[in-house]
Every structure is written in structure tokens, then in C-alpha cells.
Protein backbone atom coordinates (compact mmCIF):
# COMPACT_ATOMS: atom_id res chain seq x y z
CA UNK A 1 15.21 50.26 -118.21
CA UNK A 2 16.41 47.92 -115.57
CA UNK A 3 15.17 49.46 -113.00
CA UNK A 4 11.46 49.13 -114.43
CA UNK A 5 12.01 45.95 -115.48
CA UNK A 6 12.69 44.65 -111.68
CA UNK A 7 9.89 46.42 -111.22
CA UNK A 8 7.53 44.85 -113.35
CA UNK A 9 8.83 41.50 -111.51
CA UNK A 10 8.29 42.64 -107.81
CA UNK A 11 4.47 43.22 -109.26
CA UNK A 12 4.01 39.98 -110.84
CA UNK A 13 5.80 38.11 -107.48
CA UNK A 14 3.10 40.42 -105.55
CA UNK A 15 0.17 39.01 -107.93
CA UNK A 16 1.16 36.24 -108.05
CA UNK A 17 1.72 35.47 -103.91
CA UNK A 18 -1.48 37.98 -103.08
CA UNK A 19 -4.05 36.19 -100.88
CA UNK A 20 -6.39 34.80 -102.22
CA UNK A 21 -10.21 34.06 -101.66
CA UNK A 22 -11.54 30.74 -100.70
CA UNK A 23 -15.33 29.60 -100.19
CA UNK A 24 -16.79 26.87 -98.01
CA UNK A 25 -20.85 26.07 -97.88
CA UNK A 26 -22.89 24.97 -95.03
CA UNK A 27 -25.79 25.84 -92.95
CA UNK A 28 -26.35 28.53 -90.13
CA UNK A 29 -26.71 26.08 -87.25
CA UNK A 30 -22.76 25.51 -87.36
CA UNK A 31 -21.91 29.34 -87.31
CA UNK A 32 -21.22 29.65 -83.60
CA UNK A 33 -19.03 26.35 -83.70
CA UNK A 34 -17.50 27.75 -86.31
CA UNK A 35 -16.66 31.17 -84.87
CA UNK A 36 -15.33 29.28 -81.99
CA UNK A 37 -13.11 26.50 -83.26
CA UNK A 38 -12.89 27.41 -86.62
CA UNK A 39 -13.71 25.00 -89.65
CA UNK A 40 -12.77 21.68 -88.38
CA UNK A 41 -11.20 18.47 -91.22
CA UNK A 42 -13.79 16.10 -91.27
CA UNK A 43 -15.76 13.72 -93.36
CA UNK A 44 -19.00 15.72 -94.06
CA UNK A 45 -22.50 14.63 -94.93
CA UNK A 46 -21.67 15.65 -98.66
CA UNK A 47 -18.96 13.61 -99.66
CA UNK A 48 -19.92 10.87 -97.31
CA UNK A 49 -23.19 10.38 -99.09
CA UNK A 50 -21.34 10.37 -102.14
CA UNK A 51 -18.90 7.09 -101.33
CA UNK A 52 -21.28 5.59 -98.87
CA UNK A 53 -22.60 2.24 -101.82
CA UNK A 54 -18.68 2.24 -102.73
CA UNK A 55 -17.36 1.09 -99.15
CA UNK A 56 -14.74 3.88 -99.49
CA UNK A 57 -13.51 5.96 -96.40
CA UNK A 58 -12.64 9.58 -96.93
CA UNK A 59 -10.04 11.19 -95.01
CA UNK A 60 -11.30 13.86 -93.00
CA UNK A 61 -10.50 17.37 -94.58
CA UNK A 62 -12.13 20.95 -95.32
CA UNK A 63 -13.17 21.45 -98.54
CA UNK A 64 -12.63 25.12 -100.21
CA UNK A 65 -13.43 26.67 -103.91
CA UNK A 66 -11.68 29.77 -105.24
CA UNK A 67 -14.34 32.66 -106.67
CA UNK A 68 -13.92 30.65 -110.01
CA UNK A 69 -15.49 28.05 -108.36
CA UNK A 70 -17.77 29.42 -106.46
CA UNK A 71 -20.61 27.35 -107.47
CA UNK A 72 -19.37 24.10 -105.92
CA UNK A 73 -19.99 25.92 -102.10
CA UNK A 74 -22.90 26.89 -103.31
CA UNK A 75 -23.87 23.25 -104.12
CA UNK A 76 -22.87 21.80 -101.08
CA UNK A 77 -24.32 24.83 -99.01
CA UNK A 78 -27.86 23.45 -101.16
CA UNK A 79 -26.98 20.00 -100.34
CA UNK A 80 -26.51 20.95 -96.71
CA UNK A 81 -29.70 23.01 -96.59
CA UNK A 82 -31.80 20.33 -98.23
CA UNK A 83 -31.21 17.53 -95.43
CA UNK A 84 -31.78 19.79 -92.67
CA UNK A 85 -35.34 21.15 -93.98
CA UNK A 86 -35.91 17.71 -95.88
CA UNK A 87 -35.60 18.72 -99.36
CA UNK A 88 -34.08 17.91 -102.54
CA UNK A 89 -30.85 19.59 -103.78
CA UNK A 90 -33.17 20.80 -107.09
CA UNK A 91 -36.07 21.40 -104.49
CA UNK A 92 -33.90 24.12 -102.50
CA UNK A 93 -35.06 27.99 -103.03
CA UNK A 94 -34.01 31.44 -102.38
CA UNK A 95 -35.83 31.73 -99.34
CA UNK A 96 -34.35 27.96 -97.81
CA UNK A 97 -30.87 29.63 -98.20
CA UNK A 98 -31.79 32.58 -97.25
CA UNK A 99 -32.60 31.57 -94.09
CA UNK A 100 -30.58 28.58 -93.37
CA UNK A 101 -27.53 28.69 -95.73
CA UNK A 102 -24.25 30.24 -94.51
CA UNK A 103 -21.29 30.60 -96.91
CA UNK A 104 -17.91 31.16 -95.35
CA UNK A 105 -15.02 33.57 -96.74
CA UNK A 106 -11.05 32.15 -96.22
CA UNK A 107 -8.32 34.35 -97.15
CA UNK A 108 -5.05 32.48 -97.71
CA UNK A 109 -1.94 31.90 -99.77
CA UNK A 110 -1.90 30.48 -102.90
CA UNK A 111 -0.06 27.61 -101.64
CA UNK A 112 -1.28 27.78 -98.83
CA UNK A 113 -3.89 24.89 -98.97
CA UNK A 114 -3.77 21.56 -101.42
CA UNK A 115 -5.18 21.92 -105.11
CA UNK A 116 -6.33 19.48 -107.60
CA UNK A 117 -5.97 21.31 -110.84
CA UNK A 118 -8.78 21.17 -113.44
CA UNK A 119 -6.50 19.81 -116.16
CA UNK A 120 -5.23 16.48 -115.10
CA UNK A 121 -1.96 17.04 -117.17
CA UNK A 122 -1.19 19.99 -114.68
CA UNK A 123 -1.74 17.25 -111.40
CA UNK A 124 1.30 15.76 -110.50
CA UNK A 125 0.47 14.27 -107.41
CA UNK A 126 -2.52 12.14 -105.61
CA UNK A 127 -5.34 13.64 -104.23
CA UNK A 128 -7.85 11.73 -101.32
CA UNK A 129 -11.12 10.50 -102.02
CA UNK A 130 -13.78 12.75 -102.61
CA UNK A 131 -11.44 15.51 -104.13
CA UNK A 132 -12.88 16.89 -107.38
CA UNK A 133 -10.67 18.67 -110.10
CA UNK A 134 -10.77 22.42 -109.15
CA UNK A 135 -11.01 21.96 -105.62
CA UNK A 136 -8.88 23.08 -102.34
CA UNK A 137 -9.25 21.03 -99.08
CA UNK A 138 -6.83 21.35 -96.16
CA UNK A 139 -5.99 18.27 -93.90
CA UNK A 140 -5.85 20.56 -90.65
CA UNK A 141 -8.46 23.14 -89.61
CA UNK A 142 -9.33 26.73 -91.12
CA UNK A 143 -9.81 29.79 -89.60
CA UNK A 144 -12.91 32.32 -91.53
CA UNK A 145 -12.60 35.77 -91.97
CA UNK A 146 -16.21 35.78 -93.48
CA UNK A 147 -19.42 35.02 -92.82
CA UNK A 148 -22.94 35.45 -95.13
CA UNK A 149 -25.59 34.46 -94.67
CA UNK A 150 -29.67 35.84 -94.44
CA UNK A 151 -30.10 38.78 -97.63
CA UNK A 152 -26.10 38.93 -97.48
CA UNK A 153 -25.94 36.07 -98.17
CA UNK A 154 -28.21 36.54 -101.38
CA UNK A 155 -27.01 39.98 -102.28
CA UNK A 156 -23.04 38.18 -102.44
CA UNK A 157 -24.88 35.36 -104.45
CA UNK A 158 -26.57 37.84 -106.69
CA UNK A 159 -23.34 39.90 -107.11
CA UNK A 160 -21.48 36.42 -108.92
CA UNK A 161 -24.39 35.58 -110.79
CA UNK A 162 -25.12 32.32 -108.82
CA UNK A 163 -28.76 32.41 -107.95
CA UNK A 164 -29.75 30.60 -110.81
CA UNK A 165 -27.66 27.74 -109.21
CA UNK A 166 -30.48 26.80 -106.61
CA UNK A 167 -32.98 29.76 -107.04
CA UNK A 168 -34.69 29.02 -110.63
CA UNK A 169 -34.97 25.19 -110.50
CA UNK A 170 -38.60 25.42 -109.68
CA UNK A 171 -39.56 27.32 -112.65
CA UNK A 172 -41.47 29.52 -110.77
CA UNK A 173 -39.90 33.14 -110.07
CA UNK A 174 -41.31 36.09 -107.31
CA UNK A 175 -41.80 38.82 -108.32
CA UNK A 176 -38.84 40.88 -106.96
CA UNK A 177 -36.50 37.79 -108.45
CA UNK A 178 -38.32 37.75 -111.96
CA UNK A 179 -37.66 41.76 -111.94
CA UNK A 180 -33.73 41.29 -111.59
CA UNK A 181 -33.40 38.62 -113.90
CA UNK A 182 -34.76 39.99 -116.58
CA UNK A 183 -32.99 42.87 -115.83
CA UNK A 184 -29.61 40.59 -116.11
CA UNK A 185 -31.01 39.19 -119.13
CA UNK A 186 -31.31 42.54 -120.92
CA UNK A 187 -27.93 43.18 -119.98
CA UNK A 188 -26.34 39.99 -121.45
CA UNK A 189 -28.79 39.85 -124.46
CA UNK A 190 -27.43 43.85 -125.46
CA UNK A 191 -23.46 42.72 -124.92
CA UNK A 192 -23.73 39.78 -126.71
CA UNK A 193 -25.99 41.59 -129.62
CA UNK A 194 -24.88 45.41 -129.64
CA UNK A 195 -25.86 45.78 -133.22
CA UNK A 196 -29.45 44.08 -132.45
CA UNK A 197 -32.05 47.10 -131.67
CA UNK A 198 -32.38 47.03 -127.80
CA UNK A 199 -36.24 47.94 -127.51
CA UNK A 200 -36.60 44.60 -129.30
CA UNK A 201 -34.75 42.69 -126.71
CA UNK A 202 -36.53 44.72 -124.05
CA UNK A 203 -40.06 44.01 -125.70
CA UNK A 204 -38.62 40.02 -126.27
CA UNK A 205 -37.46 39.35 -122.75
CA UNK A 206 -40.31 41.11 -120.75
CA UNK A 207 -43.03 38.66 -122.82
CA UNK A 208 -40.84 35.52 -121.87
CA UNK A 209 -42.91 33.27 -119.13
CA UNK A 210 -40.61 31.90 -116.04
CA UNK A 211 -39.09 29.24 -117.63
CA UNK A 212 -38.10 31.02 -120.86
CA UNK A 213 -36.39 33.25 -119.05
CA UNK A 214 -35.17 31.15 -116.56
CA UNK A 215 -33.64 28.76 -119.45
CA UNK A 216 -32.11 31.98 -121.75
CA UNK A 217 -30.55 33.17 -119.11
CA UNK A 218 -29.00 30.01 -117.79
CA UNK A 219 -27.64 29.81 -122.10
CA UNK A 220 -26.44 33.14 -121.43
CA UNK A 221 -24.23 32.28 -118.03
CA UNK A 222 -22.33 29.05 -119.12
């Protein structure tokens, strides 16, 4: 009995310290910088556009999400994307990311980097400027293990669920993109309905236009 209860112990100290995944969002024109040097602290474009009106200066620092998170790289990889091809974040599309974003993988400790937590009764200390609740940032620089970017890029993006994060703000779908999300939306419709007949949520999702489906299956992902 003891000696499967220490056991039990070493595997939860093992979870519990296991590396963990980290994200970071930017463009392709920085990937051979970054293979070289690494992902250097500084103030980017993103957060300095955020605090430019408020005459605040951020400290320079690398910004990371966890796979819970995911979203926020994929945000500022859009934002990123969008100044260097002169859109909008909203005006960003598959094909823009596909062939300019790049999304880096970090493997690290848990502790390794600084965390704001997303409850502010679990944050016990202060955070810089620019820090959002759920985020990691490091004040020194970060070495990648990861890089995507081109259809890897997409098929990683597809795998979390994420392209409706930049890919279905137009409204207007191709046809290869329509095809898999209305494939996903079967999928969700049947798990969150298994007693609803599933020809009739075939038959209801194939007659949806774009943004029907692009709106049910957003309801669907929150």
C-alpha cells in the first residue's frame, strides 16, 4: 500500500513538473533571425500599438500562450500579418497566414517563465505593462524548438480548432474550407445532440449559406 502510494506521488510530481508547451505568433520574415538568435525581449509592434495614446512604456519581454491559450498567438500572428500586407486584423485570411504567418513552439518548465493567472485572486504579484491574464512572457530571450508555418502551419491550426479565429471573418468560405467545416459542424452538432436523428443534422448543416455556418459553428466552439 505504501509503496503504491509513493508511487502515485512520483507521477503527480512528474505531471506536474513535465514540460510544457508554449506558443509565440509572428510573421515568416523573422524566421531566420529567429533560428539564429533565438526570440529576443522586446517591445513589439502589438503591444506597442496598444499603449502608444496612453504615454506608457512597456518593458521589453517575449510574450508566450500555453495550448489553452493558443488563440492569443494566433491573434498577434494576425495582427503581425495584417501590417506587413496592409490589412486589418478582421481582414486577415487563410491564405495571408498561410503564406506569411509563422507560429513558434517553446518547450519549457512550468516555472520556468512568468505567469499572470486568469483569476486575479490566484496573482500575487505585479505583472509589466501589456501583460494580459493568461499570459507567459520572459524578461530574457527564448530559444524555439518549433517552427510552422505555410499548410503546417494551417494543418496545426486546423488540428486546435482555431481557423475560425482569422479564417471565417469574411463570411465567405472556399470550397475545400466550407467542406471541413461543415464536416466539424456535423461532428459537434451529433455530440452535443446524440438523441437528435443525424441525417437531419446532415440535411440541416449542408443547406446552411457561409455565414450560417460560419456563425453555428463559432456557438458551437466557445
Amino acid at each position: 500500500m505504501i509503496k503504491l502510494f509513493l508511487q502515485r506521488l512520483d507521477e503527480i510530481f512528474l505531471t506536474e513538473n513535465a514540460p510544457k508547451t508554449f506558443f509565440h505568433g509572428t510573421v515568416i520574415d523573422n524566421l531566420d533571425s529567429i533560428k539564429k538568435h533565438g526570440l529576443s525581449a522586446q517591445i513589439g509592434n502589438f503591444i506597442d500599438t496598444m499603449y502608444d495614446d496612453e504615454g506608457i512604456e512597456p518593458d521589453p519581454l517575449v510574450f508566450l500562450t500555453d495550448k489553452e491559450g493558443l488563440h492569443k498567438a494566433v491573434t498577434a500572428m494576425r495582427f503581425h500579418v495584417g501590417k506587413k500586407i496592409g490589412k486589418s486584423v478582421g481582414e486577415v485570411n487563410a491564405e495571408d497566414v498561410r503564406k506569411h504567418g509563422l507560429l513558434l513552439k517553446v518547450m519549457g518548465e512550468p516555472d520556468e517563465f512568468n505567469h499572470k493567472p486568469e483569476d486575479p485572486m490566484n496573482d500575487y504579484e505585479e505583472h509589466p505593462y501589456g501583460v494580459e491574464p493568461g499570459d507567459y512572457y520572459s524578461f530574457g530571450d527564448v530559444g524555439p524548438e518549433g517552427y510552422f508555418f505555410g499548410n503546417k502551419l494551417i494543418a496545426l491550426l486546423n488540428r486546435y480548432g482555431l481557423m475560425s479565429e482569422f479564417t471565417y471573418n469574411l463570411g465567405e468560405l472556399d470550397d475545400i474550407t466550407r467542406k471541413k467545416l461543415k464536416a466539424q459542424l456535423i461532428n459537434l452538432a451529433m455530440k452535443k445532440y446524440p438523441d437528435e436523428d443525424k441525417q437531419k443534422i446532415i440535411n440541416m448543416v449542408n443547406n446552411m449559406n457561409d455565414k450560417k455556418l460560419i456563425s453555428n459553428t463559432r456557438k458551437y466552439l466557445k
